[in-house]
Protein backbone atom coordinates (compact mmCIF):
# COMPACT_ATOMS: atom_id res chain seq x y z
CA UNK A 1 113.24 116.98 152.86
CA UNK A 2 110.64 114.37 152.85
CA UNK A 3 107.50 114.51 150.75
CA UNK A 4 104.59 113.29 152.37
CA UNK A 5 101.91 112.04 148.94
CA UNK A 6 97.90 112.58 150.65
CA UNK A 7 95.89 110.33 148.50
CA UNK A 8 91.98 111.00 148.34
CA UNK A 9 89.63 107.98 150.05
CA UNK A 10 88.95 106.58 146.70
CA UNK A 11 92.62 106.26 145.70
CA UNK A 12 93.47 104.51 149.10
CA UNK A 13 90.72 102.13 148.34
CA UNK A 14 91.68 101.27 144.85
CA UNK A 15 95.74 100.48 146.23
CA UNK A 16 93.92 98.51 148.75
CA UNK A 17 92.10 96.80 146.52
CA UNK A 18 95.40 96.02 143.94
CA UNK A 19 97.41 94.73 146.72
CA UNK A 20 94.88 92.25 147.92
CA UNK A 21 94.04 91.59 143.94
CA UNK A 22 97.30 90.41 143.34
CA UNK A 23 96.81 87.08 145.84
CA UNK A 24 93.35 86.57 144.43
CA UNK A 25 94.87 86.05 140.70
CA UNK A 26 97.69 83.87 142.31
CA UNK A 27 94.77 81.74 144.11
CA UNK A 28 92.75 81.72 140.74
CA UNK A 29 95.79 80.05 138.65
CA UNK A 30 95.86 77.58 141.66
CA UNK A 31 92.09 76.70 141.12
CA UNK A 32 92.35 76.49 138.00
CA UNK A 33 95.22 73.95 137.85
CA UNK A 34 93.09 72.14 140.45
CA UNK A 35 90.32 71.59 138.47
CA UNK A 36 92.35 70.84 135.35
CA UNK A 37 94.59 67.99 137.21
CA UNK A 38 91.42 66.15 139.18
CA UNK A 39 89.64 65.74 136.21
CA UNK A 40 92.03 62.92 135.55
CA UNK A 41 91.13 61.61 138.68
CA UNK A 42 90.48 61.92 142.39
CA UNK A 43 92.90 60.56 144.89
CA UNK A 44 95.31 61.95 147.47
CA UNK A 45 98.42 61.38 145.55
CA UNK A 46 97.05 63.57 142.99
CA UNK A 47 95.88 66.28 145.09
CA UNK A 48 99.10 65.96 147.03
CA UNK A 49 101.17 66.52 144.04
CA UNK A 50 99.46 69.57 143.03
CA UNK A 51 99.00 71.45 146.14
CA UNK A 52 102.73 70.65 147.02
CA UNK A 53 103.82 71.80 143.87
CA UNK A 54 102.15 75.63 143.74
CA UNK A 55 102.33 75.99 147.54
CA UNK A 56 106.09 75.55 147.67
CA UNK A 57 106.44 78.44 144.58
CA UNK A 58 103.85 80.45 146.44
CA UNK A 59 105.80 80.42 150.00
CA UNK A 60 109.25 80.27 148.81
CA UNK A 61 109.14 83.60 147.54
CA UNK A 62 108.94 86.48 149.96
CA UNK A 63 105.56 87.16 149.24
CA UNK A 64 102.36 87.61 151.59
CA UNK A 65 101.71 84.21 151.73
CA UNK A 66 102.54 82.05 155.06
CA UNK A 67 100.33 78.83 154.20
CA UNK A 68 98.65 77.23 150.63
CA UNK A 69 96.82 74.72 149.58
CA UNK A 70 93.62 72.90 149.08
CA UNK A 71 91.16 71.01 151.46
CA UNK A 72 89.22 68.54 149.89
CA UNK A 73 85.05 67.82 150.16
CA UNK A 74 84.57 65.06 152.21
CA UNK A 75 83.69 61.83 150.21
CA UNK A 76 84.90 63.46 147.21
CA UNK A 77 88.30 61.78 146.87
CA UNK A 78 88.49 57.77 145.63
CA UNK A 79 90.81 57.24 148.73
CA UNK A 80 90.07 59.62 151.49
CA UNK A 81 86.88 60.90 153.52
CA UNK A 82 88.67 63.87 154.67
CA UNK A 83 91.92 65.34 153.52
CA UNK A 84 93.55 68.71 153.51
CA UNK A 85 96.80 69.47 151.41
CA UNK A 86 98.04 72.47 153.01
CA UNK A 87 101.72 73.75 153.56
CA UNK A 88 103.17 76.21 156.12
CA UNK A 89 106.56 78.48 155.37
CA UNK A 90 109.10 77.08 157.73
CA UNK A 91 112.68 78.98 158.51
CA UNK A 92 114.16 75.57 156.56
CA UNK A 93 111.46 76.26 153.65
CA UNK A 94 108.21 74.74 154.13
CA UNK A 95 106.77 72.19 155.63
CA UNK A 96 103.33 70.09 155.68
CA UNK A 97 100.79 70.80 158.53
CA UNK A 98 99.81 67.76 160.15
CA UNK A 99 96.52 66.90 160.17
CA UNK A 100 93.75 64.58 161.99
CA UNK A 101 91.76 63.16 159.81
CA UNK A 102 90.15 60.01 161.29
CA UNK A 103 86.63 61.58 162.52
CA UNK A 104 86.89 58.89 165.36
CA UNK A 105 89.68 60.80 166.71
CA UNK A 106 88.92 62.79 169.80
CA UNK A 107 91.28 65.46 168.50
CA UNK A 108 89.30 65.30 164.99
CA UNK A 109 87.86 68.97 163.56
CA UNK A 110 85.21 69.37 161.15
CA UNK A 111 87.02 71.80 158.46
CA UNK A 112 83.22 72.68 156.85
CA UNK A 113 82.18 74.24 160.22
CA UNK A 114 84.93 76.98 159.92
CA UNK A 115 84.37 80.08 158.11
CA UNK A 116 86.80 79.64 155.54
CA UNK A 117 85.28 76.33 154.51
CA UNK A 118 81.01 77.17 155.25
CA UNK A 119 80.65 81.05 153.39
CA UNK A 120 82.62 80.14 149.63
CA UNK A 121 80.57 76.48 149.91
CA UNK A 122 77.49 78.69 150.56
CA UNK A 123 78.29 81.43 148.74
CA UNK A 124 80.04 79.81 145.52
CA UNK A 125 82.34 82.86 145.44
CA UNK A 126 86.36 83.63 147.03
CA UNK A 127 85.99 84.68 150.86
CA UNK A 128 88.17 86.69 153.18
CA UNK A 129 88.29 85.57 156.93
CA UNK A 130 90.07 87.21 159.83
CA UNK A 131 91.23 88.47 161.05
CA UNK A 132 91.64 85.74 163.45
CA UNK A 133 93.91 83.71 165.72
CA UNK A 134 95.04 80.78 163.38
CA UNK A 135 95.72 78.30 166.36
CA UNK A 136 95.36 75.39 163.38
CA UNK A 137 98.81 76.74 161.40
CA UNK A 138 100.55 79.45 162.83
CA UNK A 139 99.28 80.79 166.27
CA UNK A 140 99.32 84.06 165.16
CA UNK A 141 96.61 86.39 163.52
CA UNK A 142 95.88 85.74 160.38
CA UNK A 143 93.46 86.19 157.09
CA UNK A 144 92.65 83.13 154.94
CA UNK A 145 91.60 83.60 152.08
CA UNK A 146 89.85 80.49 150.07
CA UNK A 147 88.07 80.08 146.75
CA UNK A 148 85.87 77.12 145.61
CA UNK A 149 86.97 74.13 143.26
CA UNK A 150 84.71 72.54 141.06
CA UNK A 151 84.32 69.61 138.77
CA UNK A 152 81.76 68.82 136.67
CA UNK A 153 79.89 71.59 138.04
CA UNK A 154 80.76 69.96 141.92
CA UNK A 155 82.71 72.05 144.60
CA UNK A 156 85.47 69.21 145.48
CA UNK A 157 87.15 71.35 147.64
CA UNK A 158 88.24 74.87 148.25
CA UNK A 159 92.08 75.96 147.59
CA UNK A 160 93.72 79.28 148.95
CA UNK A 161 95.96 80.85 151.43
CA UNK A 162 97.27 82.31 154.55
CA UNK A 163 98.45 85.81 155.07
CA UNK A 164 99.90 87.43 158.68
CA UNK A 165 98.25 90.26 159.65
CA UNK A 166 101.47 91.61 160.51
CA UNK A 167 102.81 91.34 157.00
CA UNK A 168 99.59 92.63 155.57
CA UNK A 169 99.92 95.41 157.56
CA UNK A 170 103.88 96.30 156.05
CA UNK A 171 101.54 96.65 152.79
CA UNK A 172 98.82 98.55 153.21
CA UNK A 173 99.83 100.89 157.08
CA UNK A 174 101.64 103.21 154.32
CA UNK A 175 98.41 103.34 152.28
CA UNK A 176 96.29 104.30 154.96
CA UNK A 177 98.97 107.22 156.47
CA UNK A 178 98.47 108.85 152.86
CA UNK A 179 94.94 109.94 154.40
CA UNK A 180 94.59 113.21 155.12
CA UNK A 181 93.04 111.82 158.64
CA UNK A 182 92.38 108.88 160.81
CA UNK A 183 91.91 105.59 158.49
CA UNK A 184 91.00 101.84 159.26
CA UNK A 185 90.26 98.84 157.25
CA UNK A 186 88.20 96.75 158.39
CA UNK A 187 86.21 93.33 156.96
CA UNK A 188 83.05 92.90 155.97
CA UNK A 189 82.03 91.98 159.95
CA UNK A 190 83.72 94.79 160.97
CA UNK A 191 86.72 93.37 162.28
CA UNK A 192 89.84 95.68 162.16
CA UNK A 193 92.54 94.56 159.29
CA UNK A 194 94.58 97.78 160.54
CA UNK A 195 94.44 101.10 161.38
CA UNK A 196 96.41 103.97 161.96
CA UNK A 197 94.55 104.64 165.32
CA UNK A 198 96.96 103.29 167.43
CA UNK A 199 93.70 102.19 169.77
CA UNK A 200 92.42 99.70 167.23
CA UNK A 201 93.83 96.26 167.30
CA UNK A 202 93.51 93.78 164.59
CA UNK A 203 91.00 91.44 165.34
CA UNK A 204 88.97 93.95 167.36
CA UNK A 205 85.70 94.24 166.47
CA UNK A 206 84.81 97.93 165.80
CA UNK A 207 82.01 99.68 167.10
CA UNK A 208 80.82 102.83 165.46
CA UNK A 209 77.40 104.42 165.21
CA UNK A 210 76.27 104.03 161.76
CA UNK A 211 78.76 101.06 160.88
CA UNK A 212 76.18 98.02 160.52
CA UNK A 213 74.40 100.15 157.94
CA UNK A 214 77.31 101.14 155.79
CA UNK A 215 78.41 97.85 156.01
CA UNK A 216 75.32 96.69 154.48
CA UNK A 217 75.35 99.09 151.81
CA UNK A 218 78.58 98.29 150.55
CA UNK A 219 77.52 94.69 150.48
CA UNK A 220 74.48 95.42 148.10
CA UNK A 221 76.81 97.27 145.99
CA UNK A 222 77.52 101.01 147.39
CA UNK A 223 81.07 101.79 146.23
CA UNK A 224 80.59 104.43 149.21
CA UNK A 225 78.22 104.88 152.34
CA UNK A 226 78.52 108.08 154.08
CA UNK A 227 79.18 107.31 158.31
CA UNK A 228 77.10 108.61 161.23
CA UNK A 229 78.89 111.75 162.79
CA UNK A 230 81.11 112.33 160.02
CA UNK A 231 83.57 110.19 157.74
CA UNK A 232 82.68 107.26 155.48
CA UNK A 233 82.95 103.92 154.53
CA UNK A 234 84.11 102.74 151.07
CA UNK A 235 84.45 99.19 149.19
CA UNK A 236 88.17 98.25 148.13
CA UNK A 237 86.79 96.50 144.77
CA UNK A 238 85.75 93.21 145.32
CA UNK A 239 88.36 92.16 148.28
CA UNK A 240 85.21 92.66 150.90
CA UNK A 241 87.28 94.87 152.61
CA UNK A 242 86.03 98.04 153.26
CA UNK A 243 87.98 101.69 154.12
CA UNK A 244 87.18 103.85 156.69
CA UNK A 245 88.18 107.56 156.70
CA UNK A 246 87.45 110.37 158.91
CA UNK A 247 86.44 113.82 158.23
């Protein structure tokens, strides 16, 4: 006989929360080797050596991680304008994504115009984007998560990591069928993660009366914002995910 556990919203949230928690700390140790190693200078070798070295622990494991590294500032290494040190799990182990980085180049892309590049420089703080297709890395969707680097008080890049939504979802679908109803998670845009609504794809945007305002609650620091028609919306920590149950 199988026992079927119902967790309460808040309980959900806080698993949610400890799942995505646990790539956070990895990406923190990452920054702060980072920052330790550049101090002793700034030049591609260096940052090579680095990345290469906790990206191929990080994706050799079976782990959430798909893709790790760090993407430099531009002008902020001795040798490089632009440079990004980021590696890719490959069936053979990993393996470096190849990158453009000649802005001459007519197949040359900005890295600071994406999202994972423009909120953490704005912001100062570790960002979730996606879901999204990642046609840069693996074609796929995809949530990258990146946290800023500094030196001296200077963001010289951001460092972080790749997850498939797919995998993500082998972690947290069980999570969400513990609710006693209809749950979906969902990013601070309201963009689905997953959901157990079989109607809700990840990457779709969701549209829900009331959503834009409990979205805006939890980002001034609701743990909790009641939804229009029934249900509600709660924060998972500080992952800027957010849980959404039905009544």
């Amino acid at each position: 006989m199988t026992t079927i556990t119902t967790r309460t919203p808040a309980q959900i949230a806080e698993r949610i929360a400890a799942v995505l928690d646990q790539i956070f700390t990895t990406i923190d140790g990452w920054r702060d080797r980072i920052e330790h190693d550049l101090a002793a200078g700034f030049t591609t070798a260096l940052v090579d050596e680095v990345a290469a070295s906790f990206a191929a622990a990080a994706l050799a494991d079976d782990t959430l991680n798909t893709g790790a590294g760090f993407v430099a500032t531009p002008g902020v290494l001795d040798d490089a304008q632009w440079h990004l040190a980021w590696w890719l799990r490959a069936p053979s182990g990993t393996r470096r994504l190849a990158t453009i980085d000649d802005p001459e180049h007519e197949q040359f892309r900005d890295y600071t115009a994406l999202e994972w590049w423009r909120v953490p420089a704005r912001t100062g703080a570790r960002h979730l984007t996606g879901p999204y297709v990642d046609y840069l890395c693996t074609d796929d969707y995809t949530v990258t998560i990146t946290t800023p680097v500094r030196v001296d008080g200077e963001m010289v890049g951001v460092v972080g990591t790749d997850a498939l939504v797919d995998r993500l979802e082998r972690e947290l679908l069980p999570l969400l069928r513990s609710a006693s109803g209809s749950a979906t998670i969902v990013n601070a845009s309201g963009r689905v993660v997953t959901s157990t609504d079989p109607h809700l794809e990840p990457g779709a945007i969701l549209r829900r009366e009331g959503l834009v305002e409990a979205l805006a609650a939890l980002r001034d620091g609701a743990a909790a914002h009641a939804l229009t028609g029934g249900g509600r919306a709660l924060a998972c920590g500080d992952t800027s995910l957010v849980l959404l149950v039905e009544s």
